[in-house]
PDB file of N, CA and C in Angstrom:
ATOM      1  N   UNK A   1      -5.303  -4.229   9.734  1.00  0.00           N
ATOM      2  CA  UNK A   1      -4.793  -2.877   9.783  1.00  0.00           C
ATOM      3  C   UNK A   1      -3.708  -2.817  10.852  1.00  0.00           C
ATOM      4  N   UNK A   2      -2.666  -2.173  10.640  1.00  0.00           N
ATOM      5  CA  UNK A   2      -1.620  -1.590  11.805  1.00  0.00           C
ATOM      6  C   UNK A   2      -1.286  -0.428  11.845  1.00  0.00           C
ATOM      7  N   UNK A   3      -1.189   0.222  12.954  1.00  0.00           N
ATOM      8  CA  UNK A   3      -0.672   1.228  13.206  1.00  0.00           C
ATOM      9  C   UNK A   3       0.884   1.289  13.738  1.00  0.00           C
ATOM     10  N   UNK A   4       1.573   2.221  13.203  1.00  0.00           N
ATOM     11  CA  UNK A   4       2.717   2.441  13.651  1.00  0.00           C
ATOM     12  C   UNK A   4       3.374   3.946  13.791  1.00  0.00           C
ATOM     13  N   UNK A   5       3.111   4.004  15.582  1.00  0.00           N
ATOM     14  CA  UNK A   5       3.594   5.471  15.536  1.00  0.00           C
ATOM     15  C   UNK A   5       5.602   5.741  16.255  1.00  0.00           C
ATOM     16  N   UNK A   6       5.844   6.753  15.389  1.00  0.00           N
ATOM     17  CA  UNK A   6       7.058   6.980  15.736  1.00  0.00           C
ATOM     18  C   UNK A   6       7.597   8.195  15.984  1.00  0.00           C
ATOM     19  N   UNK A   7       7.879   7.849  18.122  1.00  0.00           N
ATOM     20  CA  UNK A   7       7.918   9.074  18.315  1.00  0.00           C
ATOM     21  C   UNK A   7       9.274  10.171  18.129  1.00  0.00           C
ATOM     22  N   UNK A   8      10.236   9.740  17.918  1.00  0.00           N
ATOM     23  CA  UNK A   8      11.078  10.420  17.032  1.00  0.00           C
ATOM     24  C   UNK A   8      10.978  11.452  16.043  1.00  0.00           C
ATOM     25  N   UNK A   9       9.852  11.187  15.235  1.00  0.00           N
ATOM     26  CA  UNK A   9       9.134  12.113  14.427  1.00  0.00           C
ATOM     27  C   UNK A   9       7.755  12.864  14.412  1.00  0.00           C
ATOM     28  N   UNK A  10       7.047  12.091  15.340  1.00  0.00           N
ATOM     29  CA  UNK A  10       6.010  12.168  15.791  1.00  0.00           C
ATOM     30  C   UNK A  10       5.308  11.928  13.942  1.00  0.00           C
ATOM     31  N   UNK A  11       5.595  10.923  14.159  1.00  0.00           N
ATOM     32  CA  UNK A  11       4.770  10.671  12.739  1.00  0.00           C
ATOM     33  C   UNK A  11       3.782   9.013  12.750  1.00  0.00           C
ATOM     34  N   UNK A  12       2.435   9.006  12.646  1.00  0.00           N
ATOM     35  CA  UNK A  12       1.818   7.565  12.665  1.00  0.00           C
ATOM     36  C   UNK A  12       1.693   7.194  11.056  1.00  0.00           C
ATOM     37  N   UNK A  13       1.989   5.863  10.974  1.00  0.00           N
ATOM     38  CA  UNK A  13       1.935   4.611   9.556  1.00  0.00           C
ATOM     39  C   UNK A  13       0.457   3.786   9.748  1.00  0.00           C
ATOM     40  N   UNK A  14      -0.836   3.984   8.915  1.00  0.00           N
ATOM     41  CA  UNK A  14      -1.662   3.399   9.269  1.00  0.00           C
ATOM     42  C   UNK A  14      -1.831   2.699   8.053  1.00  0.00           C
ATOM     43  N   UNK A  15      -1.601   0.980   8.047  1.00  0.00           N
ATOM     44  CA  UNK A  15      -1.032   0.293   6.868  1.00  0.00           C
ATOM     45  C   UNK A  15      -2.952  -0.299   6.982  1.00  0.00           C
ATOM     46  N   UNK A  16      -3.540   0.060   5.637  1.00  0.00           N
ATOM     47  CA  UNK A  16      -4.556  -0.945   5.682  1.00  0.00           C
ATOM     48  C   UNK A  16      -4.462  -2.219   4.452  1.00  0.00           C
ATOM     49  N   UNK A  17      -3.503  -2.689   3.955  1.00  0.00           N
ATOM     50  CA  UNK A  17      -3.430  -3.830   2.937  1.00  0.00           C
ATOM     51  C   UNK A  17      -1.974  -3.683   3.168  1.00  0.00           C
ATOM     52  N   UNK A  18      -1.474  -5.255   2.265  1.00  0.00           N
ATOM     53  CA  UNK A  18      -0.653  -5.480   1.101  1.00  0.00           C
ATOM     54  C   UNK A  18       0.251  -4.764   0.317  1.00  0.00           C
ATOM     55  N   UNK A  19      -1.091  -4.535  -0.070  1.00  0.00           N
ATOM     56  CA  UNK A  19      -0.728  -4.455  -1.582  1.00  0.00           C
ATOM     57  C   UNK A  19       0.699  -3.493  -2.068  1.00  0.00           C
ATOM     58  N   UNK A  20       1.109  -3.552  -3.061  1.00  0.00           N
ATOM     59  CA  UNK A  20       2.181  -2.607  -3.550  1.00  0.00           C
ATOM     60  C   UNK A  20       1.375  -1.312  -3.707  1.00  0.00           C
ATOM     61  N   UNK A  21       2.477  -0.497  -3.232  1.00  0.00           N
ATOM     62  CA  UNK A  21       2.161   0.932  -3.672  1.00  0.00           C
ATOM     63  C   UNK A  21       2.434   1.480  -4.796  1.00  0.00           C
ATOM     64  N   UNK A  22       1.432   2.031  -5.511  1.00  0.00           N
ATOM     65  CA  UNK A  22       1.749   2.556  -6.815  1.00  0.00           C
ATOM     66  C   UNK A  22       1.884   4.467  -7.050  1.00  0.00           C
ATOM     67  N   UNK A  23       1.077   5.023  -6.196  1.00  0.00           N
ATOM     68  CA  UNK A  23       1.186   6.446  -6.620  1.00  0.00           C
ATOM     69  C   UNK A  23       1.106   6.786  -4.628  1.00  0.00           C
ATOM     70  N   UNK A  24       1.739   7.592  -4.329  1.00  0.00           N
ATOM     71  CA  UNK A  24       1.502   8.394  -3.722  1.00  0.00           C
ATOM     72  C   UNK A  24       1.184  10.243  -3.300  1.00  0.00           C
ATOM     73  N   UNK A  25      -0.089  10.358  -3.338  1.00  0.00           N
ATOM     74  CA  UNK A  25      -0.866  11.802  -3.287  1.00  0.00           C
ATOM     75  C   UNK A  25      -0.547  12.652  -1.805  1.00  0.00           C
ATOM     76  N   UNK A  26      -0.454  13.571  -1.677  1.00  0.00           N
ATOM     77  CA  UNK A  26      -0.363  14.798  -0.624  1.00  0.00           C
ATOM     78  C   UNK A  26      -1.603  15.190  -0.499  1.00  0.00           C
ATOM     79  N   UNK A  27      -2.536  15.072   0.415  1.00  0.00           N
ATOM     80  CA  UNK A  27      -3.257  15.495   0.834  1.00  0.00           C
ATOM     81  C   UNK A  27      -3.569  16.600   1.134  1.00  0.00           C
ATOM     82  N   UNK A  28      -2.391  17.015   2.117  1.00  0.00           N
ATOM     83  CA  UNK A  28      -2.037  18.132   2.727  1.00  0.00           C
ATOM     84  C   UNK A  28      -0.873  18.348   3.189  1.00  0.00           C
ATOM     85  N   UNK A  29      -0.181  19.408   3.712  1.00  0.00           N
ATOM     86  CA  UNK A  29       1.131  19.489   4.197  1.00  0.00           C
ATOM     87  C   UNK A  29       1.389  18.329   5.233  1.00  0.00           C
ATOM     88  N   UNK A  30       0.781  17.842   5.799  1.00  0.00           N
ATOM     89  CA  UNK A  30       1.130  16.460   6.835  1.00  0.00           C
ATOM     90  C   UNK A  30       0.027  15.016   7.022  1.00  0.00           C
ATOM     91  N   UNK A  31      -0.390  14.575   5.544  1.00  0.00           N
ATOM     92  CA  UNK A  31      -1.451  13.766   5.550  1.00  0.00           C
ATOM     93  C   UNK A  31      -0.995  13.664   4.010  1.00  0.00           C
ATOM     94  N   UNK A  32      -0.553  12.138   3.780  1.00  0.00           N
ATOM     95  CA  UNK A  32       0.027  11.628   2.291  1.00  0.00           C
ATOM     96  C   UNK A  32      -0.880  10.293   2.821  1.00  0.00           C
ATOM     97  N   UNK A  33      -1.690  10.015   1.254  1.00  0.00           N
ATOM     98  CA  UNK A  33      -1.881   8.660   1.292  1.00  0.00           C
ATOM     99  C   UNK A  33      -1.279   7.963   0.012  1.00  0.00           C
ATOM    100  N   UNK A  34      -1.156   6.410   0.113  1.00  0.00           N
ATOM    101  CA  UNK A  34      -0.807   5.493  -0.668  1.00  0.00           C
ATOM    102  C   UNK A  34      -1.434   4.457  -1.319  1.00  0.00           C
ATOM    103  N   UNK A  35      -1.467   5.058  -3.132  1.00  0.00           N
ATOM    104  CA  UNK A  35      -3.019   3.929  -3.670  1.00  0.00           C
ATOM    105  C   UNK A  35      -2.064   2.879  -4.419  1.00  0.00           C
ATOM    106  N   UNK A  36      -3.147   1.408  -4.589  1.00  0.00           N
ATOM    107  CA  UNK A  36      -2.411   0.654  -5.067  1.00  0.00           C
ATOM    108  C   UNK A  36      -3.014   0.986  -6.625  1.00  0.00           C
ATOM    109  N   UNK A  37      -2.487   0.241  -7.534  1.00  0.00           N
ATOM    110  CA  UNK A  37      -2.418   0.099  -9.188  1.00  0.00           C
ATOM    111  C   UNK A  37      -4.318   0.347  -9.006  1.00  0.00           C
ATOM    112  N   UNK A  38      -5.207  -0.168  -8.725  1.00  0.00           N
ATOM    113  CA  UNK A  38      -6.471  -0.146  -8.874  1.00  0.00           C
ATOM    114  C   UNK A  38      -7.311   1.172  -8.038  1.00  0.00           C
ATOM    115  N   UNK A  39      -5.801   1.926  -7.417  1.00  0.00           N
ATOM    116  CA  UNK A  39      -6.189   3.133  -6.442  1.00  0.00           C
ATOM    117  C   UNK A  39      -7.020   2.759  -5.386  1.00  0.00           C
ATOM    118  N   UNK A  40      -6.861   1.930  -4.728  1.00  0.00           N
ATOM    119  CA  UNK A  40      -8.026   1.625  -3.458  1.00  0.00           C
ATOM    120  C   UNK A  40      -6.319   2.084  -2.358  1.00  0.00           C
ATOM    121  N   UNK A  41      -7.120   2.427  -1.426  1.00  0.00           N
ATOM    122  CA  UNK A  41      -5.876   2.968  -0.563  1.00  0.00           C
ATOM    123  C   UNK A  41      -5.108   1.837   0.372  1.00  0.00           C
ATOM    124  N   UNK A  42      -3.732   1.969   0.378  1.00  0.00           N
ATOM    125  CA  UNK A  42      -3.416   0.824   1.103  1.00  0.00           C
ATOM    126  C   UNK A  42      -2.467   1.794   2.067  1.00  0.00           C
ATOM    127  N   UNK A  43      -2.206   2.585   2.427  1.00  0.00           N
ATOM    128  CA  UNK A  43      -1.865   3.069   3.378  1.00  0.00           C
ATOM    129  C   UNK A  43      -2.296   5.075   3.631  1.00  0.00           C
ATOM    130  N   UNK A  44      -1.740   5.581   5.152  1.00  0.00           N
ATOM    131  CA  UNK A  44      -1.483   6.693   5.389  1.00  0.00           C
ATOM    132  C   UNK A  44      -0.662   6.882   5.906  1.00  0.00           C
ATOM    133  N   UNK A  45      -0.215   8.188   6.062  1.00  0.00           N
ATOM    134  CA  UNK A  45       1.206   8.745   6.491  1.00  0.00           C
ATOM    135  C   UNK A  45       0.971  10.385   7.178  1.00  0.00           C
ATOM    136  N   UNK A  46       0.626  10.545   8.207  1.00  0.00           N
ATOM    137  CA  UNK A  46       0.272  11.650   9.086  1.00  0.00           C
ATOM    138  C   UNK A  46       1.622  12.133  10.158  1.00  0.00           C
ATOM    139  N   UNK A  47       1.765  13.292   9.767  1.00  0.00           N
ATOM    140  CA  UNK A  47       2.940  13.778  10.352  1.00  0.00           C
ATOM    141  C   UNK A  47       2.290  15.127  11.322  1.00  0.00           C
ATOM    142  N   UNK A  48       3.198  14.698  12.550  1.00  0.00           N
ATOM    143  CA  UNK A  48       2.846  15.685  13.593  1.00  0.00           C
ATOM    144  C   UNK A  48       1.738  15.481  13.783  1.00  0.00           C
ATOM    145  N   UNK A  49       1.942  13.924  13.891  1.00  0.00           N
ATOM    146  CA  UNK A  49       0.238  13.377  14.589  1.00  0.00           C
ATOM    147  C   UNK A  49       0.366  13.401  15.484  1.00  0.00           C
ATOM    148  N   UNK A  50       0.230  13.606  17.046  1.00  0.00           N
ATOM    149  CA  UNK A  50      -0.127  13.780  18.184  1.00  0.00           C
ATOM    150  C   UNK A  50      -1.371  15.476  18.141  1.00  0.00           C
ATOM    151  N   UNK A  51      -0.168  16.484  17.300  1.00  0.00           N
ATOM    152  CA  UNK A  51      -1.118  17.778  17.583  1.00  0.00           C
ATOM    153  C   UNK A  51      -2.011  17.618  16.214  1.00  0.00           C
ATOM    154  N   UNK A  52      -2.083  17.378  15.330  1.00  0.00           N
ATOM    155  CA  UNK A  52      -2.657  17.125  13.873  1.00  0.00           C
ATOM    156  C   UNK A  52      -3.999  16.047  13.731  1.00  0.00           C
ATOM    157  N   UNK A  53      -3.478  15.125  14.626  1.00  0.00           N
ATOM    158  CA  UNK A  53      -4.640  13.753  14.829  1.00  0.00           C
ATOM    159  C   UNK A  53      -5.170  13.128  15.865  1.00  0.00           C
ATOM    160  N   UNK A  54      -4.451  13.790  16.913  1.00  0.00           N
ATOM    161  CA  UNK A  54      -4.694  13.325  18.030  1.00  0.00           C
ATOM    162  C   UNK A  54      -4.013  12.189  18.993  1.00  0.00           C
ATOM    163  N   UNK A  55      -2.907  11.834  17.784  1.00  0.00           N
ATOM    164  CA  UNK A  55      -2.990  10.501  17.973  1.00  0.00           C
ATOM    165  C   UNK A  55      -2.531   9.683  19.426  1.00  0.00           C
ATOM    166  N   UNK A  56      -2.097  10.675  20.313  1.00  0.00           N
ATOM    167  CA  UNK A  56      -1.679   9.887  21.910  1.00  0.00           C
ATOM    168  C   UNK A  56      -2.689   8.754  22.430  1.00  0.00           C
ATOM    169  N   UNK A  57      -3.938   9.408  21.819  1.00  0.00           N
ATOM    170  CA  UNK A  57      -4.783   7.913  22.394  1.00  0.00           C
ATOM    171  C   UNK A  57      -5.824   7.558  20.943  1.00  0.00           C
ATOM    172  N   UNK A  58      -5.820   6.248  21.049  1.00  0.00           N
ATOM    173  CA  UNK A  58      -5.665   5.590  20.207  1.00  0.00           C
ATOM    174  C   UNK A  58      -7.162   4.568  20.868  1.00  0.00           C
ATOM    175  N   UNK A  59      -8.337   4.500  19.953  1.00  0.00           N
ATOM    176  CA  UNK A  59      -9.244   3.322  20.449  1.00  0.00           C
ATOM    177  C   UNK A  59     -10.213   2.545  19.131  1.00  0.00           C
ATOM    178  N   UNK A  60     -10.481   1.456  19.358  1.00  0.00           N
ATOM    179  CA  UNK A  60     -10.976   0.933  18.490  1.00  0.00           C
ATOM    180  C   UNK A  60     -12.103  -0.174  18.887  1.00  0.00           C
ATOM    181  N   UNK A  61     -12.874   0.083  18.553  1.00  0.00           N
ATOM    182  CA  UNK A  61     -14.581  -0.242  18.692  1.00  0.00           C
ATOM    183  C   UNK A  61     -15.292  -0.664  17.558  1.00  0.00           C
ATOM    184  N   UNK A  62     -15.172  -2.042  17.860  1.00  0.00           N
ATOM    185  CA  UNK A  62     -16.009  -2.892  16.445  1.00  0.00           C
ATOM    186  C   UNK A  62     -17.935  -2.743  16.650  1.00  0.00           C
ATOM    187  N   UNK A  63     -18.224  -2.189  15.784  1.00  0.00           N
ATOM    188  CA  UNK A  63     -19.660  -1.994  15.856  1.00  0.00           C
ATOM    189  C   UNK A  63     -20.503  -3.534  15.283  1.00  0.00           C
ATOM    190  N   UNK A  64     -21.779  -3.611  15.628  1.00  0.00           N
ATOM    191  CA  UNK A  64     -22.095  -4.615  15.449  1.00  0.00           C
ATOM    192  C   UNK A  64     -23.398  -4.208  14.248  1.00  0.00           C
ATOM    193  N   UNK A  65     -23.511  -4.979  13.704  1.00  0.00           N
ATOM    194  CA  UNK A  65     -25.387  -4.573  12.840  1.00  0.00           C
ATOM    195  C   UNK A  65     -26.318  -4.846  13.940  1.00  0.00           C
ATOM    196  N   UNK A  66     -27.324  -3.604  13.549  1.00  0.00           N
ATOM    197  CA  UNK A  66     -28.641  -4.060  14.578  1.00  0.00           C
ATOM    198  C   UNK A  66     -29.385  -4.430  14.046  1.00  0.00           C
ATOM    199  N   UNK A  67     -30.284  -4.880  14.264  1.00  0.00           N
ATOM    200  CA  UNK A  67     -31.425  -5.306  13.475  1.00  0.00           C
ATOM    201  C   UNK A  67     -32.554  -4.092  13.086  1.00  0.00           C
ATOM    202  N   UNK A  68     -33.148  -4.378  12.103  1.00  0.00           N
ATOM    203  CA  UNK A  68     -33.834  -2.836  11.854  1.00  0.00           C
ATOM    204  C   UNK A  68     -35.590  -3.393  12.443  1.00  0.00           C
TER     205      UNK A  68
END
């Protein structure tokens, strides 16, 4: 996965695949995602992410399995 925010627009690119993009849907006025041919999502597109997503801070925390 990558993120790419740009503050010029204040807009973040959160690429999770590859793959070609085939359709892109509107979510909402500032949240478009991008499905490939089989519709599994290969990207997002969040605008006026800082006030919309939060996005100034940014963290990522791999969880582990516990044992049951």
């Amino acid at each position: 996965m990558k993120i790419r925010y740009f503050t010029d627009t204040d807009t973040a690119f959160i690429e999770f695949s590859n793959e070609s993009v085939t359709e892109t849907k509107e979510i909402s006025e500032n949240l478009y995602i991008d499905l490939d041919s089989k519709g599994n999502l290969v990207s997002m597109t969040i605008e006026h992410a800082k006030d919309k997503a939060g996005i100034s801070e940014i963290s990522y925390l791999q969880m582990e399995k516990t044992a049951a």
